[in-house]
Protein backbone atom coordinates (compact mmCIF):
# COMPACT_ATOMS: atom_id res chain seq x y z
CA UNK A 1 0.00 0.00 0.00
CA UNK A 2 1.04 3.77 -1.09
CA UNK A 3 2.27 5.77 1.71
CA UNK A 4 0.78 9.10 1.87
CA UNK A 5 4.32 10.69 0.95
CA UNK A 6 3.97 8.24 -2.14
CA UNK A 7 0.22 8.84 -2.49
CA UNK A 8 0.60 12.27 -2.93
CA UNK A 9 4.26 13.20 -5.00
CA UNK A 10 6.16 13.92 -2.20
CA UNK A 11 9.11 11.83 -3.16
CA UNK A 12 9.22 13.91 -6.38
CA UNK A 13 8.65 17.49 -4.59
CA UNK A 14 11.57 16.94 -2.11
CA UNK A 15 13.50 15.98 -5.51
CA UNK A 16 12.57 19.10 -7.34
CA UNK A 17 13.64 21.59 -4.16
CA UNK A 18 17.02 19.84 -4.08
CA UNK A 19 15.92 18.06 -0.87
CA UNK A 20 17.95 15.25 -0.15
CA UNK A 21 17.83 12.59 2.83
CA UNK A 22 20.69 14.53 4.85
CA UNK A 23 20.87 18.34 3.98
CA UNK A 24 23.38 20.69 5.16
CA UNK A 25 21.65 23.69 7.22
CA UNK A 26 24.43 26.07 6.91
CA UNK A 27 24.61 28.34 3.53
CA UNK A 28 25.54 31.88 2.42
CA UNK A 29 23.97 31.23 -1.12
CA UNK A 30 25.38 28.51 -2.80
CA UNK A 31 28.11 27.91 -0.33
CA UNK A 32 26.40 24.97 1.96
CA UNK A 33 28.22 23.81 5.14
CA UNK A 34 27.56 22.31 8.66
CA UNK A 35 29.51 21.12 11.41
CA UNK A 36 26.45 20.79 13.96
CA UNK A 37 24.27 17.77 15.00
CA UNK A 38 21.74 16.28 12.72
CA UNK A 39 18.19 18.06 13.00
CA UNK A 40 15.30 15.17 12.40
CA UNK A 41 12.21 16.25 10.48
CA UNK A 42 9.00 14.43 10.93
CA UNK A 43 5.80 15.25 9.60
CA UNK A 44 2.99 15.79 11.76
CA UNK A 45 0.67 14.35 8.97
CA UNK A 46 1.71 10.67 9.14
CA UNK A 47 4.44 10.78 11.71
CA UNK A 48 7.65 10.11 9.04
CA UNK A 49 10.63 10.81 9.21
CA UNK A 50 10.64 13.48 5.84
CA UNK A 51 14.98 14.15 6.02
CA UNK A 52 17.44 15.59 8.01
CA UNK A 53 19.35 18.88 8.29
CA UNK A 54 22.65 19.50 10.08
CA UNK A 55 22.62 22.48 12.56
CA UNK A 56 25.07 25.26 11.86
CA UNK A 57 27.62 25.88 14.74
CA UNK A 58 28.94 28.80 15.99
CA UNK A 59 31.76 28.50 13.39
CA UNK A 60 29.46 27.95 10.90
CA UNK A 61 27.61 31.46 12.07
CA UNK A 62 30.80 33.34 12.01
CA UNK A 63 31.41 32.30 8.22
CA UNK A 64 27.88 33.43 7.16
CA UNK A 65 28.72 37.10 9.06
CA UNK A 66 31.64 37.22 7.35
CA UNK A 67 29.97 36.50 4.12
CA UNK A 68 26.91 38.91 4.74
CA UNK A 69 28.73 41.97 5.89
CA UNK A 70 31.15 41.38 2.70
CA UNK A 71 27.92 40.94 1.18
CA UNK A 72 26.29 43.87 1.91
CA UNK A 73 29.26 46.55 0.67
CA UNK A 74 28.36 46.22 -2.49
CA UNK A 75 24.74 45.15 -2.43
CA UNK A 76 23.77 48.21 -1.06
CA UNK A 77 25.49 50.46 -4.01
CA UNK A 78 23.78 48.53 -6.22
CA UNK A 79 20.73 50.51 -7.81
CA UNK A 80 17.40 49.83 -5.81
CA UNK A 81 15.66 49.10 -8.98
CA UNK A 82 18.01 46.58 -9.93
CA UNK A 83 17.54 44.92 -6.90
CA UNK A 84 14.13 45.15 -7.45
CA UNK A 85 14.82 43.13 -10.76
CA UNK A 86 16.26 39.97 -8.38
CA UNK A 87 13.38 39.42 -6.49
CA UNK A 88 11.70 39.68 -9.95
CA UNK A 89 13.21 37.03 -10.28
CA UNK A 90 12.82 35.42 -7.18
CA UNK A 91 9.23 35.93 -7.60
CA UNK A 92 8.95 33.97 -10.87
CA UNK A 93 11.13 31.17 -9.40
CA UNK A 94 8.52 30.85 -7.09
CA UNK A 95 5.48 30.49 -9.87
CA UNK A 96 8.07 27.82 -11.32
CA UNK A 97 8.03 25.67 -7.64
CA UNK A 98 4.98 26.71 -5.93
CA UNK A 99 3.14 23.37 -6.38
CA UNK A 100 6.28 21.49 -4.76
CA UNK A 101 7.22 23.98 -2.08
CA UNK A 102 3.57 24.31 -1.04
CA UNK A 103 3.11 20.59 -0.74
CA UNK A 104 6.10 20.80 1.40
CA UNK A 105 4.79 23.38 3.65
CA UNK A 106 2.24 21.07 4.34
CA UNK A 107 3.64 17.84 4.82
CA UNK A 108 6.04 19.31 6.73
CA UNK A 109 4.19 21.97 8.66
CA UNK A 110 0.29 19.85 8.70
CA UNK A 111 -1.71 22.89 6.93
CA UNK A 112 -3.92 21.72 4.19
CA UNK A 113 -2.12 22.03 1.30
CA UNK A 114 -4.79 24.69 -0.41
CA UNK A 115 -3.35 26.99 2.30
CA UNK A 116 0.26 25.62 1.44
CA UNK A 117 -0.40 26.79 -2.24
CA UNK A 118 -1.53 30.23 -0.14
CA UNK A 119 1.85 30.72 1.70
CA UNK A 120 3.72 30.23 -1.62
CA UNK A 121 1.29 32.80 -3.16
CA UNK A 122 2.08 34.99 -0.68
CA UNK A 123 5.83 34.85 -1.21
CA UNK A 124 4.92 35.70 -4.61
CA UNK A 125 2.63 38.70 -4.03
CA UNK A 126 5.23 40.16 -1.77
CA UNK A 127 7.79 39.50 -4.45
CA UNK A 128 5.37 41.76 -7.24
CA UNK A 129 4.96 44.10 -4.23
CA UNK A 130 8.46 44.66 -3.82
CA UNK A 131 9.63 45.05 -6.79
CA UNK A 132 6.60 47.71 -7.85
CA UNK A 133 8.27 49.84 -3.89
CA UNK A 134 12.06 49.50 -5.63
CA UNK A 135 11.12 52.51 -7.41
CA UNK A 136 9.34 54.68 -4.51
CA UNK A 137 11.95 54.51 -1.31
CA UNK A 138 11.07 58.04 -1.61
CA UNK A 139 12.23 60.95 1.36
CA UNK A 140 11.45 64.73 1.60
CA UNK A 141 12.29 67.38 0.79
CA UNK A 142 12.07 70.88 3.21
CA UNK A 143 11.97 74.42 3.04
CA UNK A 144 15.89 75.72 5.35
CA UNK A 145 15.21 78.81 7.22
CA UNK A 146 18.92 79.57 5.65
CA UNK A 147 19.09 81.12 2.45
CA UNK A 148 20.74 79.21 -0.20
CA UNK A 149 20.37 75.96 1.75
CA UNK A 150 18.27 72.73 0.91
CA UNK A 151 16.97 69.87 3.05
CA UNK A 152 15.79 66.62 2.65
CA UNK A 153 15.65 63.59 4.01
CA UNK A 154 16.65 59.82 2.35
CA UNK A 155 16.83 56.10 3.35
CA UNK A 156 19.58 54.30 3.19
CA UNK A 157 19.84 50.07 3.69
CA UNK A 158 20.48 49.23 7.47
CA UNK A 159 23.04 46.45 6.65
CA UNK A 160 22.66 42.43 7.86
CA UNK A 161 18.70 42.05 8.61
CA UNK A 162 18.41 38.78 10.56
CA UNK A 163 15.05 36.98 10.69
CA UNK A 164 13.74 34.35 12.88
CA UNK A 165 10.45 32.50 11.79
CA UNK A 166 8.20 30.83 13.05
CA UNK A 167 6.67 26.86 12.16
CA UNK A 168 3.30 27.96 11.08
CA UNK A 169 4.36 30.54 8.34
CA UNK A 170 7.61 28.41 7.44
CA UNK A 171 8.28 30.13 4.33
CA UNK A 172 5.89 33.60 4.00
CA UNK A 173 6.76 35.31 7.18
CA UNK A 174 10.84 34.91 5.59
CA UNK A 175 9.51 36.30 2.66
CA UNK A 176 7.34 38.87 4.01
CA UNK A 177 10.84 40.49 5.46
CA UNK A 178 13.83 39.30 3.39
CA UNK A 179 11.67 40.80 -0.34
CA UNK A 180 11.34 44.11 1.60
CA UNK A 181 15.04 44.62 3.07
CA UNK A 182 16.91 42.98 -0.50
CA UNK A 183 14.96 45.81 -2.31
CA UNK A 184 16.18 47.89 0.12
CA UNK A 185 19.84 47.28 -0.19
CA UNK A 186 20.17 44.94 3.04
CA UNK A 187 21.71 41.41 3.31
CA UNK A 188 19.47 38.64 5.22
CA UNK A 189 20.94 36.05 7.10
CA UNK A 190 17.19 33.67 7.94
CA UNK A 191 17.08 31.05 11.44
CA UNK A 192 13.82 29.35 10.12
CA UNK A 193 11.87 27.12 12.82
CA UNK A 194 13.65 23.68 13.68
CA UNK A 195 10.57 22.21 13.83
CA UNK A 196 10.35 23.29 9.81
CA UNK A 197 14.06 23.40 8.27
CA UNK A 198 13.53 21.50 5.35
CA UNK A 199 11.00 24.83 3.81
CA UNK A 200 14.44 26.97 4.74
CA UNK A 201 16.69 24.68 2.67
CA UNK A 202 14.30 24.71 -0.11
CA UNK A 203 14.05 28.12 -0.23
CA UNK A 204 17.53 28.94 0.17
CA UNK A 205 17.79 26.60 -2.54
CA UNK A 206 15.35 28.15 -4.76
CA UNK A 207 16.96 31.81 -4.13
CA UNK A 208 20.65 30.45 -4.52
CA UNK A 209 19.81 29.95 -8.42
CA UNK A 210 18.74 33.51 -9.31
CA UNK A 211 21.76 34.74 -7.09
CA UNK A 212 23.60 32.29 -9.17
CA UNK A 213 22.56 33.18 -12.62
CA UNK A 214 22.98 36.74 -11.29
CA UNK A 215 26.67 36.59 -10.38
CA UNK A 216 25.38 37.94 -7.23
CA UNK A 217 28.37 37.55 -4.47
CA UNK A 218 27.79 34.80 -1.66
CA UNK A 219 26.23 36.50 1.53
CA UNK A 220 23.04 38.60 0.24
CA UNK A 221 20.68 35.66 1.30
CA UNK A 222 21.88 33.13 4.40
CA UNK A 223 20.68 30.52 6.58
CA UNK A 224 21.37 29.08 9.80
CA UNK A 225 19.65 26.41 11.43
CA UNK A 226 19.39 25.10 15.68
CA UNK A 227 17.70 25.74 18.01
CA UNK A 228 17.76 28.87 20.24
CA UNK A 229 21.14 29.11 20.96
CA UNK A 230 21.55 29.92 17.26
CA UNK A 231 19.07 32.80 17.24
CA UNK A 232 20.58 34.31 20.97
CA UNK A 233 23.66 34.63 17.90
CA UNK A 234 22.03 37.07 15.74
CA UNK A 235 20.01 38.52 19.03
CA UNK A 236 23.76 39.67 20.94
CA UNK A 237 25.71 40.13 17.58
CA UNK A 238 26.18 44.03 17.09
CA UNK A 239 27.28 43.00 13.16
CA UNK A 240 23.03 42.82 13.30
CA UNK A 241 21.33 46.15 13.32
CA UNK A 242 18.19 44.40 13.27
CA UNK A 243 16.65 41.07 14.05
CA UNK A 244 12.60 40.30 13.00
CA UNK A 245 11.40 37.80 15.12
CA UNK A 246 7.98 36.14 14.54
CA UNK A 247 6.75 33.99 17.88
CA UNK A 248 5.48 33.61 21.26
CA UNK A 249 4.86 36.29 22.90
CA UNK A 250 7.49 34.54 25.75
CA UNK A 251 10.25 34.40 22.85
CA UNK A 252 9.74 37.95 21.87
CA UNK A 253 10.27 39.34 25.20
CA UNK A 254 13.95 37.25 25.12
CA UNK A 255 14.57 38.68 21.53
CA UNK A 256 13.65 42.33 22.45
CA UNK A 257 15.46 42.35 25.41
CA UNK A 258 19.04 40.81 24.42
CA UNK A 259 18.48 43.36 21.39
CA UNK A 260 18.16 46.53 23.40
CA UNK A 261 20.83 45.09 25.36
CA UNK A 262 23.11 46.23 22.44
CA UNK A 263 20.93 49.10 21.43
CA UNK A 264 19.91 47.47 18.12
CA UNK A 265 16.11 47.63 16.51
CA UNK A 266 13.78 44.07 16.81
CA UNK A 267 10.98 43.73 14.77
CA UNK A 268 8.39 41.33 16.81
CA UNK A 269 5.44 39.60 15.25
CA UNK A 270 4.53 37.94 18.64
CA UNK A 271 1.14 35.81 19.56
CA UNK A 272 -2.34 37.55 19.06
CA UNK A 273 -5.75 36.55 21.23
CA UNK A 274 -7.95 37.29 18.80
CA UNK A 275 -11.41 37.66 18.88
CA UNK A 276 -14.95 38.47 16.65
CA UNK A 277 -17.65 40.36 18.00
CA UNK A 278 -20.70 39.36 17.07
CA UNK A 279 -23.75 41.98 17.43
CA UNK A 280 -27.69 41.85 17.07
CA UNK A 281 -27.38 43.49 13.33
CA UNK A 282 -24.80 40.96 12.18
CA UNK A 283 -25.39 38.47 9.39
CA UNK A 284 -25.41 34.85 10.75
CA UNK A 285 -24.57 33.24 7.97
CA UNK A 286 -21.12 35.26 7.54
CA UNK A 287 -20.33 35.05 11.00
CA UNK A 288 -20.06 31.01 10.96
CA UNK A 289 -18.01 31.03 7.95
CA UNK A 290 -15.71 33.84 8.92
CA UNK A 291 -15.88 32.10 12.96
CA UNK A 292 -14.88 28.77 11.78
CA UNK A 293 -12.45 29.35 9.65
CA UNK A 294 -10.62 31.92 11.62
CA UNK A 295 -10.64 29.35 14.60
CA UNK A 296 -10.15 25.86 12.58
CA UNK A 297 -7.59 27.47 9.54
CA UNK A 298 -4.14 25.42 10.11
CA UNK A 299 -5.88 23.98 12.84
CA UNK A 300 -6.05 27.09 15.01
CA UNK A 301 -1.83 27.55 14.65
CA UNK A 302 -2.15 31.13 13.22
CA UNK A 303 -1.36 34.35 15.19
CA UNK A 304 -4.42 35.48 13.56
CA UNK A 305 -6.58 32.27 14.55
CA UNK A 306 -10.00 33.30 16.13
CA UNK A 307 -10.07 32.46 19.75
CA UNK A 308 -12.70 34.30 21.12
CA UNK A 309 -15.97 34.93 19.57
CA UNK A 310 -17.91 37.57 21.65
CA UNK A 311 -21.50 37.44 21.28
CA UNK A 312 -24.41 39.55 22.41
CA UNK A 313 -27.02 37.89 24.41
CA UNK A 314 -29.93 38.26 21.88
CA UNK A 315 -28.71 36.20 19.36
CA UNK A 316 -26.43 34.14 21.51
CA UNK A 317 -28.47 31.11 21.13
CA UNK A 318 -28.78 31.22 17.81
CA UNK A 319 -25.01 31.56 16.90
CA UNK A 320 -23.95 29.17 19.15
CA UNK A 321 -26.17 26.66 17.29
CA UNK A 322 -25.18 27.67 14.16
CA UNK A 323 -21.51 27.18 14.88
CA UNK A 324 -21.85 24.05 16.36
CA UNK A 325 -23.46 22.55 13.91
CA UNK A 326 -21.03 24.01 11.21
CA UNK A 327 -18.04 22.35 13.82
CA UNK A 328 -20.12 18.75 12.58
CA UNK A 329 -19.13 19.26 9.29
CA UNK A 330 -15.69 19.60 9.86
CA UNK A 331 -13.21 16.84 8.02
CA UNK A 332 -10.15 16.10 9.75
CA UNK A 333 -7.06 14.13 8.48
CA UNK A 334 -4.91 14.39 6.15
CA UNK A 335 -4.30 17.82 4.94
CA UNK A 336 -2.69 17.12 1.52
CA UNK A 337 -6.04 15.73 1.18
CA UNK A 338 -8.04 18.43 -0.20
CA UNK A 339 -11.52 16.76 0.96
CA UNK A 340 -10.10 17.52 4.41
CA UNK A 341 -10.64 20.70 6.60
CA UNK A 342 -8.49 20.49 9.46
CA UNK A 343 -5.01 18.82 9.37
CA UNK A 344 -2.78 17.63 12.79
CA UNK A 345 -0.92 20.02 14.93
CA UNK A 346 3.01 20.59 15.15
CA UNK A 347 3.52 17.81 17.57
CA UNK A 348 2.81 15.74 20.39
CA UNK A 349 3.35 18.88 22.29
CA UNK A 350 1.12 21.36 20.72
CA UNK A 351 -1.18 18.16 21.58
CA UNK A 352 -0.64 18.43 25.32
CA UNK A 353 -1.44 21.85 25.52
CA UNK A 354 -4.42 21.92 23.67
CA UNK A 355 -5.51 18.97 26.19
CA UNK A 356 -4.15 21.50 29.18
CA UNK A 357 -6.31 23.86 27.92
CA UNK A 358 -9.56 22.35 27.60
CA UNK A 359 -8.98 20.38 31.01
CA UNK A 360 -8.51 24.06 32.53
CA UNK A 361 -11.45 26.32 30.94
CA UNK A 362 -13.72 23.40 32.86
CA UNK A 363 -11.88 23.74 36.18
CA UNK A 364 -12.41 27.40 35.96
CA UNK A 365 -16.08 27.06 35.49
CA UNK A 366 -16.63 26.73 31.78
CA UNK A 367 -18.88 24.51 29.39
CA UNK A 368 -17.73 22.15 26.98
CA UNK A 369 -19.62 23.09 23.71
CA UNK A 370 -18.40 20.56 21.59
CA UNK A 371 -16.17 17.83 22.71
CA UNK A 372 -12.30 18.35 22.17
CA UNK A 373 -9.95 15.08 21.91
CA UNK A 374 -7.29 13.14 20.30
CA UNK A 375 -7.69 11.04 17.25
CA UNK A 376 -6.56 7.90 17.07
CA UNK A 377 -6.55 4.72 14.27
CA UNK A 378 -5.58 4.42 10.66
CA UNK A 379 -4.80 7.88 9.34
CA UNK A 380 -3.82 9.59 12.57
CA UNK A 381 -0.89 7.44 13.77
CA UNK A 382 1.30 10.48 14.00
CA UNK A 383 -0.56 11.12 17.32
CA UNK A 384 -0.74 15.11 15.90
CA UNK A 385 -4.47 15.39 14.95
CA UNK A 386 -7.29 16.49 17.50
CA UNK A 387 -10.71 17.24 17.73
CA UNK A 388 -11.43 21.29 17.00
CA UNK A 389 -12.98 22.34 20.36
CA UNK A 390 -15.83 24.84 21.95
CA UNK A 391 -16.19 25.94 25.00
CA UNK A 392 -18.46 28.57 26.86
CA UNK A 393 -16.38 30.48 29.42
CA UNK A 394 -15.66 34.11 30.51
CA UNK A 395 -13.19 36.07 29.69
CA UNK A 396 -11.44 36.93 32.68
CA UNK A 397 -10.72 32.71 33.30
CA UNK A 398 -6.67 32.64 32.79
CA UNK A 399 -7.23 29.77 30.05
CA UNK A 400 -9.24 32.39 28.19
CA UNK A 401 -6.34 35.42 28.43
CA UNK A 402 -3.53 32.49 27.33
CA UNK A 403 -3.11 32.52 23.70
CA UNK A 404 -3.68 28.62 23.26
CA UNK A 405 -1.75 27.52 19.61
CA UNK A 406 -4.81 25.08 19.18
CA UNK A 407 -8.22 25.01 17.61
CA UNK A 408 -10.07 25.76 20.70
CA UNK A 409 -12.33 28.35 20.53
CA UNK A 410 -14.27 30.61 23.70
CA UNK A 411 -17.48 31.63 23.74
CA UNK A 412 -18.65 34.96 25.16
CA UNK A 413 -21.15 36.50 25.90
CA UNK A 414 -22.14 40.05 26.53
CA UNK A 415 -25.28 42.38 26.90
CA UNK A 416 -24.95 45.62 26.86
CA UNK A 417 -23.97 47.69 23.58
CA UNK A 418 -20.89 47.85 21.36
CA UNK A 419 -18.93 49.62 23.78
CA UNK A 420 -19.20 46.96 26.64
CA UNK A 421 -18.19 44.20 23.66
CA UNK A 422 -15.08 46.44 22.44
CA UNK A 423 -14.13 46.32 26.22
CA UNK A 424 -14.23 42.81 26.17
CA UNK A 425 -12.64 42.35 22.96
CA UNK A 426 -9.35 44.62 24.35
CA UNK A 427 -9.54 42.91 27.76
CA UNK A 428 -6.68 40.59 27.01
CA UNK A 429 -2.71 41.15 27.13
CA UNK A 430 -2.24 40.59 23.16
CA UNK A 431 -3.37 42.57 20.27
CA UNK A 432 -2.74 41.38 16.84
CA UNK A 433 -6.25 40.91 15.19
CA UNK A 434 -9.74 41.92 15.65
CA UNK A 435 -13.24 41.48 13.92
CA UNK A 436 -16.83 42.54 14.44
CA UNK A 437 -19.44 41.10 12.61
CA UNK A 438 -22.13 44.24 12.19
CA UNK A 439 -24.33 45.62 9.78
CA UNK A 440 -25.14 48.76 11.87
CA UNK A 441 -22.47 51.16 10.58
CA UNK A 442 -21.97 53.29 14.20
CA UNK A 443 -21.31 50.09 15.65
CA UNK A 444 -18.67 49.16 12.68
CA UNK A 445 -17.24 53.28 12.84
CA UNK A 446 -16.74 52.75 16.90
CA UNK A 447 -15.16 49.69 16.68
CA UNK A 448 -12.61 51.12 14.27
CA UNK A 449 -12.34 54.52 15.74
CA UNK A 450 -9.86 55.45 18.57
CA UNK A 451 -12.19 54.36 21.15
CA UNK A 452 -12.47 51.09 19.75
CA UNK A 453 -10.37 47.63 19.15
CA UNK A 454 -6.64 48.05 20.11
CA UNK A 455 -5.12 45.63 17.61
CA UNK A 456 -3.25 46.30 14.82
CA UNK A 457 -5.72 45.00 12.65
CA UNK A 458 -9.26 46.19 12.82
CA UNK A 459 -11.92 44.18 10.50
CA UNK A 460 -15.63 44.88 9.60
CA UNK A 461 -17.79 41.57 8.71
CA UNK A 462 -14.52 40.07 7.76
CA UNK A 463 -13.01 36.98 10.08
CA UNK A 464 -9.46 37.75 12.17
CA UNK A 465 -7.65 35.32 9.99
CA UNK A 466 -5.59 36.53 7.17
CA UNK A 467 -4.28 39.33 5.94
CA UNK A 468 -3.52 41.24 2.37
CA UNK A 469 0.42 41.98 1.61
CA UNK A 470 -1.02 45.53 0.67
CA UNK A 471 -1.30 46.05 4.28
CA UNK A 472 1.40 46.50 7.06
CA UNK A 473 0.87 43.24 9.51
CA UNK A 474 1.27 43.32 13.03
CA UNK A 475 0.03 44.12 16.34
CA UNK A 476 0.21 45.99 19.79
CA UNK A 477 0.98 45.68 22.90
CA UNK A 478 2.05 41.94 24.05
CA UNK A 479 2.07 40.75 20.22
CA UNK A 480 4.77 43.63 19.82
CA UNK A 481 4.21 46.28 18.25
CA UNK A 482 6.03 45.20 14.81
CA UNK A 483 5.05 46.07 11.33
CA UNK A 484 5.66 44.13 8.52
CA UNK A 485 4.72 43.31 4.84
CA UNK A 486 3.02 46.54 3.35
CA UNK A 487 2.29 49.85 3.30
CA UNK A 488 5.75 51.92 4.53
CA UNK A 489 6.77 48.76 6.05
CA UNK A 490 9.75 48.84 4.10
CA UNK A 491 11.18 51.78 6.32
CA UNK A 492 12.15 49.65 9.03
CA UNK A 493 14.41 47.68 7.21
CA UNK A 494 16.63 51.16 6.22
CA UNK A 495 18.01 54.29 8.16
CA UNK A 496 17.20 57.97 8.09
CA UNK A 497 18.67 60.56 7.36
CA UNK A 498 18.63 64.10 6.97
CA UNK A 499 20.86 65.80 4.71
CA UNK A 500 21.41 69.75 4.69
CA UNK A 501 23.61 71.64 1.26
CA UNK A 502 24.66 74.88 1.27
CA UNK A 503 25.20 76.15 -1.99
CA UNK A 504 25.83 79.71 -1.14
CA UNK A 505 29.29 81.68 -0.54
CA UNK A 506 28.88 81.68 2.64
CA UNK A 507 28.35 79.78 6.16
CA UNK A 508 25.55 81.66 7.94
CA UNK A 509 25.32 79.27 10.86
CA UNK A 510 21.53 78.69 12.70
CA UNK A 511 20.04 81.18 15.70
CA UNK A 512 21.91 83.67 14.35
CA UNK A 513 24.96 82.69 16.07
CA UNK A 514 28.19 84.52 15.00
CA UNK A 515 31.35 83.23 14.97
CA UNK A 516 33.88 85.07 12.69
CA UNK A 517 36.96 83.98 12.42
């Protein structure tokens, strides 16, 4: 009998992204080296062992510094849109692999492989989007209260950008930040998830042929893999003027802090408690599709997953129904399957937690909605695939105020207007994503007013999950205040500066100050 790697071309994807049964996890393009111990992939989908990855070392991380900061003296000269020609490149390299790579990203990671093909899209989308901002790194100009002076200001490429990622986003959130800082004259060097280094070799591979064809020097894109001892490298290395980290909230606080230690810049992505209001005017039949998906998607392992559905009393009933019932629809197995909905989590420990969590929300006084639990039989041998969960709870129980990286999903519910709903919605420590359901446009223009949710996204009859490349992703307070992706994004990846000329024949200097010599 087939396995499911067999089943479903995996054997022939692997071969295609140059992945072989041992990989070296060290490389500063198409320079590959390791001297650390063997990193085991398994896929959460059948529980096989996919291939294996040596770790870099901490000689291995010197040579790919050394290689990035050569690297980035002449990268940065080189004209922004011609950089913006590489990832043009890049970009069509990806149209050329994006069936293999995503079916990677979800054997690998356990999304369905639909949402595989997504992340790959997404790499591509924030290719077209970078290339179209190579041409607009635009500054100021300003009026000098000096005559025959002129001001303005310009942005110029920080230097080594490093990037930690995280296992649910194994290739988009790289791409989301490397795209952005190449256009803008920096050098990446990439510590991708160990629980997902086979999507970093394959895109390292993938990038290492249009540096190749390019005659690009060795050091513009790198990658090291390990654990966290290999990211506290780029965190404490002042060669690193800034590191994007995508995580827990737990991890970000590490990151930040060893940063700022050394007065460099972080860029955190961190968790998200997100949740969707629901209100009397709200269309039913959107809120179950945007509720389910936002809470079931990847099996509830986005920072944008929907963990909290708030719901006004009226119709509370009636939702609750409504979602539960959609929650006996679900299919859940195999995600390269496409007949399937929800695919297995990480690993055996993602499973214990989710079983923490529902075991808790019932010892603080919550109700079981619909049962939670482990699968087990043909088809789930992994041990990685659970039941998605509901429960009725409150949101001050500390279950509810953890961000739990599981498809378990709280209900609330609330009574008086929008205000006392917004209040609950911002009542939590994180604030990545938020979502009311409304058709009542003051309700929809308080929630996104200054008053209203405290996330740093804001969404009207739209689900939390998701977001457009168009857009800058990221959130406040615990999920960290970072921006990345869209919009003027891209000026966190460069320095400012503000440049005075005099082109007079003479130095008239500022408050009137004379000093004549």
């Amino acid at each position: 009998m087939a396995t499911i790697a067999q089943q479903f071309g995996m054997t022939e994807a692997l071969e295609l992204l140059g992945i072989k049964a041992v990989n070296e996890g060290t490389s500063t393009g198409n320079n590959w080296f390791s001297g650390g111990e063997l990193i085991e992939s398994y896929s959460p989908v059948d529980g096989q062992l996919i291939a294996k990855v040596k770790a870099s070392t901490e000689a291995d991380y010197e040579k790919v510094m050394q290689a990035a900061t050569e690297a980035f003296k002449t990268f940065r000269l080189m004209p922004a849109p011609k950089r913006g020609e590489i990832v043009r490149q890049f970009g069509e390299k990806l149209r050329q692999y994006k069936e293999p790579l995503g079916k990677l990203v979800s054997y690998e990671m356990g999304k369905s492989y639909q949402e595989g093909l997504g992340e790959v899209q997404e790499m591509i989308d924030i290719c077209d989007f970078a290339v179209g901002l190579s041409r607009q790194l635009h500054g100021l100009t300003m009026h000098s209260e000096r005559p025959s002076h002129r001001m303005y200001e310009q942005y110029h490429p920080l230097g080594v950008v490093g990037i930690i990622s995280a296992f649910n986003f194994p290739v988009a959130v790289w791409s989301w930040n490397t795209a952005l800082a190449w256009i803008c004259g920096d050098v990446c060097v990439w510590k991708p998830s160990e629980k997902t280094p086979l999507c970093g070799v394959a895109c390292q591979n993938i990038i290492a042929e249009v540096l190749r064809e390019n005659n690009l020097p060795e050091g513009i894109s790198c990658l090291i893999n390990g654990d966290y001892k290999i990211g506290q490298l780029l965190n404490r290395d002042t060669r690193v003027p800034l590191v994007s980290a995508t995580g827990s909230t737990r991890m970000g606080k590490i990151v930040a802090k060893e940063v700022a230690a050394r007065l460099g810049r972080s860029l955190l992505e961190l968790g998200g408690n997100n949740a969707i209001i629901v209100t009397p005017d709200a269309d039913i039949k959107m809120t179950v599709i945007g509720a389910v998906f936002g809470a079931v998607g990847t099996a509830g392992q986005r920072c944008t997953s929907t963990r909290r559905l708030i719901i006004h009393e009226s119709i509370y009933d009636k939702v609750k129904d409504a979602v539960v019932a959609a929650y006996g629809q679900l299919r859940i197995g195999n995600p390269l399957d496409q007949n399937n909905h929800v695919g297995p989590l990480i690993d055996t420990h993602a499973v214990e937690q989710y079983n923490k969590a529902l075991a808790q929300v019932v010892a603080e006084g919550g109700e079981i909605l619909v049962e939670g639990g482990v699968l087990t039989g043909e088809g789930y041998e992994s041990g990685c695939y659970v039941k998605p969960a509901i429960a009725a709870a409150k949101n001050d129980f500390a279950i509810v105020q953890h961000e739990t990286f599981a498809p378990v999903l709280y209900l609330l519910k609330y009574s008086g207007d929008v205000t006392e709903a917004i209040e609950i919605q911002n009542g939590v420590a994180q604030g990545l994503s938020s979502a009311i359901m409304t058709n009542n446009l003051r309700e929809a223009e308080a929630f996104l007013s200054a008053a209203g949710s405290d996330c740093g996204i804001a969404n009207v009859n739209i689900g939390t999950s998701g977001a457009e490349i168009g857009g800058a992703f990221g959130g406040e307070k615990e999920t960290g205040g970072g921006r990345e992706s869209g919009s003027d994004a891209w000026k966190v990846y460069m320095r400012r500066q503000t440049n005075t000329i005099n082109y007079s024949t003479s130095l008239p200097l500022a408050q009137g100050i004379k000093f004549d010599l």
